[in-house]
N, C-alpha and C. Protein backbone atom coordinates (compact mmCIF):
# COMPACT_ATOMS: atom_id res chain seq x y z
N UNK A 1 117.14 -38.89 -90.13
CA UNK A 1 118.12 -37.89 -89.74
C UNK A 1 117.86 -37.44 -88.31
N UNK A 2 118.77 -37.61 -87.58
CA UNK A 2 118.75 -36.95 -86.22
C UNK A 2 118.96 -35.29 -86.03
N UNK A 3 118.18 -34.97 -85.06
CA UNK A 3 119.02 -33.67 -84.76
C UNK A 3 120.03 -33.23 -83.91
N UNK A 4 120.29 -32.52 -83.71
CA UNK A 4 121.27 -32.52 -82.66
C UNK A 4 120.62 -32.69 -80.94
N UNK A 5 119.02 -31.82 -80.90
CA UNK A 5 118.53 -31.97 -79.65
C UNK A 5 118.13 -32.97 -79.25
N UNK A 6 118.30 -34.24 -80.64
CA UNK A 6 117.93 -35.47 -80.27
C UNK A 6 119.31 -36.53 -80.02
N UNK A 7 119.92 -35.97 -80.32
CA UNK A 7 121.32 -36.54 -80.05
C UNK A 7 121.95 -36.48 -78.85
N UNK A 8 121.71 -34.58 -78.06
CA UNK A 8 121.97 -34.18 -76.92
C UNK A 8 120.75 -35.32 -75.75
N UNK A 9 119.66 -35.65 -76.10
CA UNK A 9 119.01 -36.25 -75.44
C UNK A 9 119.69 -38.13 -75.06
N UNK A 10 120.13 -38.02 -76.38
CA UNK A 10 119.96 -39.68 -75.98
C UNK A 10 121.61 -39.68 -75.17
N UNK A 11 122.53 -38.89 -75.11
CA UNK A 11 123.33 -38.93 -74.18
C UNK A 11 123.37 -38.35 -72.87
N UNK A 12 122.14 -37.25 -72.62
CA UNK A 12 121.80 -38.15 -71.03
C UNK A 12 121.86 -39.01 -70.33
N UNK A 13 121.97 -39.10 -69.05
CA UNK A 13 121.94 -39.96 -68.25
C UNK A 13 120.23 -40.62 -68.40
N UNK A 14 120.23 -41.97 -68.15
CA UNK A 14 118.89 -42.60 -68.21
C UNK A 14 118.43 -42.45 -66.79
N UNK A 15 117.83 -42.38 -65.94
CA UNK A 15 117.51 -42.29 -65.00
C UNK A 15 115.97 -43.19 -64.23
N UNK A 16 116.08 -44.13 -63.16
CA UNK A 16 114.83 -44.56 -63.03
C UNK A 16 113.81 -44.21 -62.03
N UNK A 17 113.04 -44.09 -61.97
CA UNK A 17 111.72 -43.96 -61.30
C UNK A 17 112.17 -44.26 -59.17
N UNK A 18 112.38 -43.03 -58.93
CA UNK A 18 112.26 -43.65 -57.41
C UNK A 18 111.78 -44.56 -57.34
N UNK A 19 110.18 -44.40 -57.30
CA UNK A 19 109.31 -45.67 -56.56
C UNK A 19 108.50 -46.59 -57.50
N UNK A 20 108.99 -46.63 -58.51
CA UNK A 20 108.40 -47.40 -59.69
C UNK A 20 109.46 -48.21 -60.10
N UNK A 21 110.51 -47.91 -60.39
CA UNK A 21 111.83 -48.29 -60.84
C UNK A 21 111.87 -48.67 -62.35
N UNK A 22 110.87 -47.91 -63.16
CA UNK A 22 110.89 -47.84 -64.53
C UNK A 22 111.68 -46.93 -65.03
N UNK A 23 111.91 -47.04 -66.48
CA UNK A 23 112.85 -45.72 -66.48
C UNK A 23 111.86 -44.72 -66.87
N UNK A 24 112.62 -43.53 -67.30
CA UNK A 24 111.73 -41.93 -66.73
C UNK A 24 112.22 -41.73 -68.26
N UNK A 25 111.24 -40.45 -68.59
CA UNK A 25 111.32 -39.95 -69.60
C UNK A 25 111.64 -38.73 -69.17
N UNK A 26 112.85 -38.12 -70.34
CA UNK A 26 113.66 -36.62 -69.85
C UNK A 26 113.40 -35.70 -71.33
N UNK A 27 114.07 -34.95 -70.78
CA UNK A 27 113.55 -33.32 -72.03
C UNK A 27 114.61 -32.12 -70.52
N UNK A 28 115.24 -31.53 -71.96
CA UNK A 28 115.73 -30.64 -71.13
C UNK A 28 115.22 -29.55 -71.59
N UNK A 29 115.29 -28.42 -70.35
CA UNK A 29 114.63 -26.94 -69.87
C UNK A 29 115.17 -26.41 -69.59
N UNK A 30 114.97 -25.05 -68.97
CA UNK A 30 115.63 -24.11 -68.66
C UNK A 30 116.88 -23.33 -70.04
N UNK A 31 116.63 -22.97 -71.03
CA UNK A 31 117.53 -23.19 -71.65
C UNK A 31 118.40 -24.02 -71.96
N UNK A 32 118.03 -25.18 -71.92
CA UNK A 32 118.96 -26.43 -72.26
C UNK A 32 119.73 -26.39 -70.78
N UNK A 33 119.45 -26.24 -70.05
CA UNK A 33 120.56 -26.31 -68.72
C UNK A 33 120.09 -27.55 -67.75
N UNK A 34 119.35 -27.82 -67.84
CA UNK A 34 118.80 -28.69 -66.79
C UNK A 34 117.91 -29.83 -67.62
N UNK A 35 117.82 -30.67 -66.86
CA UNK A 35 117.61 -31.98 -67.49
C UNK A 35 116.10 -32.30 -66.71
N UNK A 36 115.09 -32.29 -67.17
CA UNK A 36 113.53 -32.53 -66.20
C UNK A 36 113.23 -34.27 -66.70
N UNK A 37 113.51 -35.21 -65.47
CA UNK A 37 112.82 -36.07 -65.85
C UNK A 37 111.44 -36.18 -64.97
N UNK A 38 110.64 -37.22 -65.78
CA UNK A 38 109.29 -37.59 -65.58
C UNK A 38 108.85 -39.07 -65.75
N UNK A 39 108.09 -39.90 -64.48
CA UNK A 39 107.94 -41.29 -64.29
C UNK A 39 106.68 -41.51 -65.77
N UNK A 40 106.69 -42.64 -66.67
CA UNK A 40 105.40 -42.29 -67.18
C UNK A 40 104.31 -43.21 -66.75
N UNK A 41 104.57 -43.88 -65.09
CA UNK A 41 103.30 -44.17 -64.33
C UNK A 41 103.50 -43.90 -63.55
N UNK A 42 104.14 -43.36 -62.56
CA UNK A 42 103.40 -42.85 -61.20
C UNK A 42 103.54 -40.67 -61.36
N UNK A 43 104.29 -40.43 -62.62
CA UNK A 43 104.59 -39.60 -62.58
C UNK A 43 105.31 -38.26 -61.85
N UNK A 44 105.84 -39.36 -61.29
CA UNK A 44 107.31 -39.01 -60.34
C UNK A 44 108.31 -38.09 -61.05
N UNK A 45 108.34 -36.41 -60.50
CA UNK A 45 109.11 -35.45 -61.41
C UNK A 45 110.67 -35.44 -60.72
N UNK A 46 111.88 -34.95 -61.29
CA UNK A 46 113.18 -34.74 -61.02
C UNK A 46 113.94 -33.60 -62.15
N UNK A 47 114.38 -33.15 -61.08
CA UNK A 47 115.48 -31.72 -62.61
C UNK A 47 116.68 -31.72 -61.96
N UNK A 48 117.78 -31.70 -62.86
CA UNK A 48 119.30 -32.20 -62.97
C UNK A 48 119.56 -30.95 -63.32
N UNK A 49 120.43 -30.31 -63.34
CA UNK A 49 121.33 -29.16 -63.47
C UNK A 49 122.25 -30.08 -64.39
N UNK A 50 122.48 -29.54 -65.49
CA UNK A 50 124.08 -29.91 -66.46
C UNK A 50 125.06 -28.93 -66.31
N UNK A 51 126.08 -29.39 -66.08
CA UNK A 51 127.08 -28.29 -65.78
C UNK A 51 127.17 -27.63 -64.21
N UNK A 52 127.91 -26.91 -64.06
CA UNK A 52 128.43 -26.12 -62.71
C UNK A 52 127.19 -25.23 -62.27
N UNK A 53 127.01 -25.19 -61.24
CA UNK A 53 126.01 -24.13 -60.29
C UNK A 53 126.49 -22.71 -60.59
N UNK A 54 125.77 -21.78 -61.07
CA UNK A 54 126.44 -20.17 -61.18
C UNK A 54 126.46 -20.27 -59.93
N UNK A 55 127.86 -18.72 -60.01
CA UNK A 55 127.81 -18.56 -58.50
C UNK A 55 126.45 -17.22 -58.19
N UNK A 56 126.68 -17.31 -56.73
CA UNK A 56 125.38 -16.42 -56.17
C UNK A 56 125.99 -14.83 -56.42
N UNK A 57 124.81 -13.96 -56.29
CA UNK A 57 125.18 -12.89 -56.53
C UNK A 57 125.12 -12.82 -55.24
N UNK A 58 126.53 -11.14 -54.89
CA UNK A 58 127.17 -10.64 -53.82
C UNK A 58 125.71 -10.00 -53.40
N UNK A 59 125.79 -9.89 -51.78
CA UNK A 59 124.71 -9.59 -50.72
C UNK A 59 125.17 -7.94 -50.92
């Protein structure tokens, strides 16, 4: 049985390794908002935003 956070995972984008060009292992953070991948040999990090940028708060 799947779950759903495993379901939300495998429709991610796959993403590969800048300088390795393996693929990366992901897990999302931030409250599910952002997508953290990780190389699993050179350990090369990256975080994706899902969805729209909030806007900034007024100065």
């Amino acid at each position: 049985m799947t779950t759903p956070l495993n379901q939300s995972l495998m429709e991610l984008p796959d993403r590969l390794c800048t300088w390795c060009q393996v693929p990366m292992k992901k897990r999302l953070v931030g409250g599910q908002q952002f997508v953290h991948y990780t190389c699993p040999k050179c350990v090369f990090q990256h975080t994706t935003r899902l969805g729209p940028k909030p806007p900034s708060p007024a100065h």
